[in-house]
C-alpha atoms as a PDB file:
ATOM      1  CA  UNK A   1     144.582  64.380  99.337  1.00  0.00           C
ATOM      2  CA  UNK A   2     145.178  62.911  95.588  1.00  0.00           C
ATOM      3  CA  UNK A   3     144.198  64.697  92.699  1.00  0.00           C
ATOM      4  CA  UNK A   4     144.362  61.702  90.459  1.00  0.00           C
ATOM      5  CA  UNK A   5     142.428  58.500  90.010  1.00  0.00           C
ATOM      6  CA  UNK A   6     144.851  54.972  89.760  1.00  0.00           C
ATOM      7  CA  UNK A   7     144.945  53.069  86.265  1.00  0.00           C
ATOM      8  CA  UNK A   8     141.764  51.014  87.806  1.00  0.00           C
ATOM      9  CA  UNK A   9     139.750  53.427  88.309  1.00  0.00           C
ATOM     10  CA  UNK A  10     140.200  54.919  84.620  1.00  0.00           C
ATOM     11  CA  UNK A  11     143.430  56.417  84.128  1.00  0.00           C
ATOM     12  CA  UNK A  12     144.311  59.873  85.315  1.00  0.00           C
ATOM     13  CA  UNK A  13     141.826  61.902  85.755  1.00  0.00           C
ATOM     14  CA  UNK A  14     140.700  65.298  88.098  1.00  0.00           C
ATOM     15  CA  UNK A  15     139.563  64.059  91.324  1.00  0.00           C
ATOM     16  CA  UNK A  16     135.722  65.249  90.525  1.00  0.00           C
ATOM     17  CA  UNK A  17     135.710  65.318  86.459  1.00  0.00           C
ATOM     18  CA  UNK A  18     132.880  66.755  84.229  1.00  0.00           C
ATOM     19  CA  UNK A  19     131.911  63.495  82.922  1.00  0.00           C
ATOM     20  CA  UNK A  20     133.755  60.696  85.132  1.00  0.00           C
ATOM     21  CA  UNK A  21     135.827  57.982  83.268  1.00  0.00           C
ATOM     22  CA  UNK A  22     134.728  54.928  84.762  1.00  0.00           C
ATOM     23  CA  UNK A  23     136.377  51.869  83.151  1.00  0.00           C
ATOM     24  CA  UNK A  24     133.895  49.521  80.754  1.00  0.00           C
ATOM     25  CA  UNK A  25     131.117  52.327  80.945  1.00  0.00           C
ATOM     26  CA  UNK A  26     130.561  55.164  78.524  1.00  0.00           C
ATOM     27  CA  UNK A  27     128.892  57.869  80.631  1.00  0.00           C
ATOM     28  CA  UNK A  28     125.693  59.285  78.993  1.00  0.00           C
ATOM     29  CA  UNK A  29     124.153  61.497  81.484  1.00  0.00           C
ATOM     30  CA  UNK A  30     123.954  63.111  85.251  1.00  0.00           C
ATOM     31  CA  UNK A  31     120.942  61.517  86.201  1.00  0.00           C
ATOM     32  CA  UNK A  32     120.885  62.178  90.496  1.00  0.00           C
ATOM     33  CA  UNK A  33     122.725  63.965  92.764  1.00  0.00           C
ATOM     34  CA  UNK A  34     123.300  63.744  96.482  1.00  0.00           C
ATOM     35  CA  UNK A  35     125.361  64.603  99.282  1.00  0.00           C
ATOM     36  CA  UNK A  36     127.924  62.169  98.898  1.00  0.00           C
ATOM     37  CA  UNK A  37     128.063  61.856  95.070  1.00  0.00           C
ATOM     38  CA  UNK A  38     126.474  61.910  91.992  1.00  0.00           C
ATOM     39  CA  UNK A  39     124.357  58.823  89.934  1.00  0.00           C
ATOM     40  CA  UNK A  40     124.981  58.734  85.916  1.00  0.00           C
ATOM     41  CA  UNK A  41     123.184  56.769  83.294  1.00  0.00           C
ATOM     42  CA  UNK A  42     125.926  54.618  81.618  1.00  0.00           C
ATOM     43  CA  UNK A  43     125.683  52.438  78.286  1.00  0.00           C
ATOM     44  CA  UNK A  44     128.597  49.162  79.214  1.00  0.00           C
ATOM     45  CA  UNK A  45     130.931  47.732  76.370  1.00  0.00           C
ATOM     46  CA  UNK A  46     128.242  44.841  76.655  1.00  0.00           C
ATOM     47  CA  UNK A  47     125.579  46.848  75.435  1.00  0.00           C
ATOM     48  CA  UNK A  48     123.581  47.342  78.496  1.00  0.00           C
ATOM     49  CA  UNK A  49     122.490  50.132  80.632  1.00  0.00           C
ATOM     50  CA  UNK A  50     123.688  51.006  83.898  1.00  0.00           C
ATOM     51  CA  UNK A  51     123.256  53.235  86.864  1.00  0.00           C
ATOM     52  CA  UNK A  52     126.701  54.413  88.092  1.00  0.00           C
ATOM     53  CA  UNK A  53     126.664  56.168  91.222  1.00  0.00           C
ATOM     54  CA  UNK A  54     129.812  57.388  92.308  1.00  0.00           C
ATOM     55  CA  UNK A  55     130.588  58.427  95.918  1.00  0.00           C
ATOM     56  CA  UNK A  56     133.857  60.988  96.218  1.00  0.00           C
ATOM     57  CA  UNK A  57     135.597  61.546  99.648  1.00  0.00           C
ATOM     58  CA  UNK A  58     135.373  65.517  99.295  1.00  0.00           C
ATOM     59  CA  UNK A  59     132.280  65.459 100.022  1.00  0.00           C
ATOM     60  CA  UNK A  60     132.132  64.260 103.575  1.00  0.00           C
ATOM     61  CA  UNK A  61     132.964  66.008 106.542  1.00  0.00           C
ATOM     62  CA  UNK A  62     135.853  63.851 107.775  1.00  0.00           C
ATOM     63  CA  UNK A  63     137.079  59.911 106.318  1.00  0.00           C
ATOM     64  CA  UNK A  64     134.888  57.703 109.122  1.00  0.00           C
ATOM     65  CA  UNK A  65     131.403  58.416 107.477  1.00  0.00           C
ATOM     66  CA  UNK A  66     133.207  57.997 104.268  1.00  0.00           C
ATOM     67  CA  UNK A  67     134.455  54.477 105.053  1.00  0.00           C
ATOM     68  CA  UNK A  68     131.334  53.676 106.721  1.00  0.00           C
ATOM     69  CA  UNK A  69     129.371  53.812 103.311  1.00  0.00           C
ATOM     70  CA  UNK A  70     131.930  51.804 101.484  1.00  0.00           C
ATOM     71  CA  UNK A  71     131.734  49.034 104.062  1.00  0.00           C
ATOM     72  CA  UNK A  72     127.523  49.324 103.907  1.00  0.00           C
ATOM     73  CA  UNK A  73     127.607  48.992  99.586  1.00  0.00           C
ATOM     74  CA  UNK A  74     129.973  46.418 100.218  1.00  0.00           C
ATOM     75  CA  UNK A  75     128.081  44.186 102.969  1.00  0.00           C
ATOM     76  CA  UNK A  76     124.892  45.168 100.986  1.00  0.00           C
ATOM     77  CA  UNK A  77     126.348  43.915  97.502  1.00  0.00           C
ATOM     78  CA  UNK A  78     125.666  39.897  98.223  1.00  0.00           C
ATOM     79  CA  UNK A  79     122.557  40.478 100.058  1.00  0.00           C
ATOM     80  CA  UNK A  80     120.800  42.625  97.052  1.00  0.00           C
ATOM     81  CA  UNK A  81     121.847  39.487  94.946  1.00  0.00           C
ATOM     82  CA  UNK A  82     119.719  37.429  96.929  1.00  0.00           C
ATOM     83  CA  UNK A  83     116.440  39.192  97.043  1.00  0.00           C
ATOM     84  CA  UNK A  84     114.341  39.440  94.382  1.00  0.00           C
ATOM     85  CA  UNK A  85     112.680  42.939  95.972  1.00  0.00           C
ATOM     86  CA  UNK A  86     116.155  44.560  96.016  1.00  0.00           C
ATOM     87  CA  UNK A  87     117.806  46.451  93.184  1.00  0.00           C
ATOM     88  CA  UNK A  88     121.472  44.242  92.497  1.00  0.00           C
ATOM     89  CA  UNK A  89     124.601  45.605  93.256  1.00  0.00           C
ATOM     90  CA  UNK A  90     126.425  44.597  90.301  1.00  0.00           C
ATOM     91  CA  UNK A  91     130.001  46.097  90.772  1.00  0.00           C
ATOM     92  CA  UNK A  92     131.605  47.738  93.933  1.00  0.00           C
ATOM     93  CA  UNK A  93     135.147  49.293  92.984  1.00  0.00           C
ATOM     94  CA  UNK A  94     137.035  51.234  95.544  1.00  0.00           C
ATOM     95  CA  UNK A  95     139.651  54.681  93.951  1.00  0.00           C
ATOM     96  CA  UNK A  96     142.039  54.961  97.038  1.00  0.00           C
ATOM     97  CA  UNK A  97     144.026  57.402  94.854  1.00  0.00           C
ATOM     98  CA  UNK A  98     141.103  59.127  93.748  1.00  0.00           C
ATOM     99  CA  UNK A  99     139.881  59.226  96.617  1.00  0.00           C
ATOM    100  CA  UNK A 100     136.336  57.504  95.685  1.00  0.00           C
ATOM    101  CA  UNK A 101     134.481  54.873  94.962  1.00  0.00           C
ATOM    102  CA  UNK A 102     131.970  53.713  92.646  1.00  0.00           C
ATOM    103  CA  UNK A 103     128.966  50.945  92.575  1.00  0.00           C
ATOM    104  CA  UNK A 104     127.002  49.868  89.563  1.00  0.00           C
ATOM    105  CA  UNK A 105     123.547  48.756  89.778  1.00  0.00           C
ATOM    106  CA  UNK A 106     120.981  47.772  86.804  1.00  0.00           C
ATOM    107  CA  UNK A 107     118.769  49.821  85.144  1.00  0.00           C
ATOM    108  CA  UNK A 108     114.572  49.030  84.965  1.00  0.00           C
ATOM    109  CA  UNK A 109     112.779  50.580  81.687  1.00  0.00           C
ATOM    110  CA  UNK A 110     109.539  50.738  83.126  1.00  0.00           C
ATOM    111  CA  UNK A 111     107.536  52.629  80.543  1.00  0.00           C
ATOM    112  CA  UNK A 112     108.089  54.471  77.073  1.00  0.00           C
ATOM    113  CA  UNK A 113     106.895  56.583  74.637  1.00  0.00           C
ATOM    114  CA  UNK A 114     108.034  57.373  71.508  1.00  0.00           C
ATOM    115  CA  UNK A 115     110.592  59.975  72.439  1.00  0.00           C
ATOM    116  CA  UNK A 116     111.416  58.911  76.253  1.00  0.00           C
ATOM    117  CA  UNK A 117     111.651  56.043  78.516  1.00  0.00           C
ATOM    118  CA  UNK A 118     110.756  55.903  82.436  1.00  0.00           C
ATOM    119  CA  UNK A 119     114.026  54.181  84.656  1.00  0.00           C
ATOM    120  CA  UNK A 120     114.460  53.432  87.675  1.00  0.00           C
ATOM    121  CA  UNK A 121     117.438  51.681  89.860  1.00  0.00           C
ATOM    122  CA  UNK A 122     114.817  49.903  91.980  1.00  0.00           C
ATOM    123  CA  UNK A 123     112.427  46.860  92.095  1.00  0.00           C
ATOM    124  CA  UNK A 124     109.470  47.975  89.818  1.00  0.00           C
ATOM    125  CA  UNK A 125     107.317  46.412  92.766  1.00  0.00           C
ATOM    126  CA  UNK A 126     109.112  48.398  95.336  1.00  0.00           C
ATOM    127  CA  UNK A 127     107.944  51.625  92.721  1.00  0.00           C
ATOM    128  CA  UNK A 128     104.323  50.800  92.897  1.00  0.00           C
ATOM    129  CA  UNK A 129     104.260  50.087  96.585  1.00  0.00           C
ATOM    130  CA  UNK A 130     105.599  53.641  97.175  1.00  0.00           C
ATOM    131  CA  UNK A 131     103.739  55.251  94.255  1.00  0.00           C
ATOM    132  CA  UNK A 132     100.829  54.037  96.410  1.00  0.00           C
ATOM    133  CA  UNK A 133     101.849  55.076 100.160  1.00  0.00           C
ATOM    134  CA  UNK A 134     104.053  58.922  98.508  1.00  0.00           C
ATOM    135  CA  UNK A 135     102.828  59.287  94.688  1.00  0.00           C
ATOM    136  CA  UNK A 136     106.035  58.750  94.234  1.00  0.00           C
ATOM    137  CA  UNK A 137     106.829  59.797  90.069  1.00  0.00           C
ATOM    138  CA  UNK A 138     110.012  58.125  88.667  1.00  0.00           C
ATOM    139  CA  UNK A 139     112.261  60.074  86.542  1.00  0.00           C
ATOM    140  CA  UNK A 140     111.588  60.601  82.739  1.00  0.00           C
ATOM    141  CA  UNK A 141     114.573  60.963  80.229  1.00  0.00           C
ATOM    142  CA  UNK A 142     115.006  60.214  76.739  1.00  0.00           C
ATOM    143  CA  UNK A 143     116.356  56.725  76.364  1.00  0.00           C
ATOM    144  CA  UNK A 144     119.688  57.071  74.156  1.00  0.00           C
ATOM    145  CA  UNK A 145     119.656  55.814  70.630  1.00  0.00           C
ATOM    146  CA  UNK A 146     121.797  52.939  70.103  1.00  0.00           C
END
């Protein structure tokens, strides 16, 4: 297995790094954690905010499963462009050397304070559909200072 990402996927890097380099994206904070990967707040060189989540290779069993969820983010990507109640998959990228992949999606500000913001990665209605049927709480983090 690689150790090191390819020049598109950010230059050389250790196949799970600290703080991953991901290419237009300056990674701000951890902000999930699953199985398969790991989902970071990112600021872009346009000035937006992203969710990065990005899935690495070492953390499934054998390749198939792996594979499988590339091909699923990557069948998904036009469909959450066409439905308004789905959160956009706005970049898929694929880090055969690294041994990963990545997928960008937007980031919803639903609510502030003066010292934090409420995100989420999905359709606000989507939120307050579930908030209804789980109480389901979204995540509260400081929103970064630009």
């Amino acid at each position: 297995m690689p150790a090191h990402a390819n020049s598109a996927c950010g230059g050389t890097k250790p196949l799970e790094p600290a703080v991953p380099d991901v290419p237009g994206h300056k990674m701000l904070r951890k902000i999930g954690a699953g199985a398969y990967g790991d989902v970071w707040l990112a600021h872009t060189d346009t000035d937006e905010y992203r969710a990065v989540k990005i899935v690495y290779r070492s953390r499934f069993p054998e390749g198939r499963p792996f594979v499988r969820e590339f091909e699923g983010i990557k069948r998904f990507e036009p469909i959450s462009r066409k439905n308004p109640g789905l959160v956009d998959v706005l970049q898929l990228v694929r880090c055969d050397t690294q041994d990963a992949f990545y997928y960008v999606n937007a980031v919803a500000w639903v609510g502030s304070t003066n010292t934090s913001q409420t995100f989420c990665t999905r359709p606000i209605a989507s939120l307050v559909a579930q908030k209804r049927s789980r109480n389901l709480q979204p995540k509260r983090l400081n929103r970064p200072a630009r």
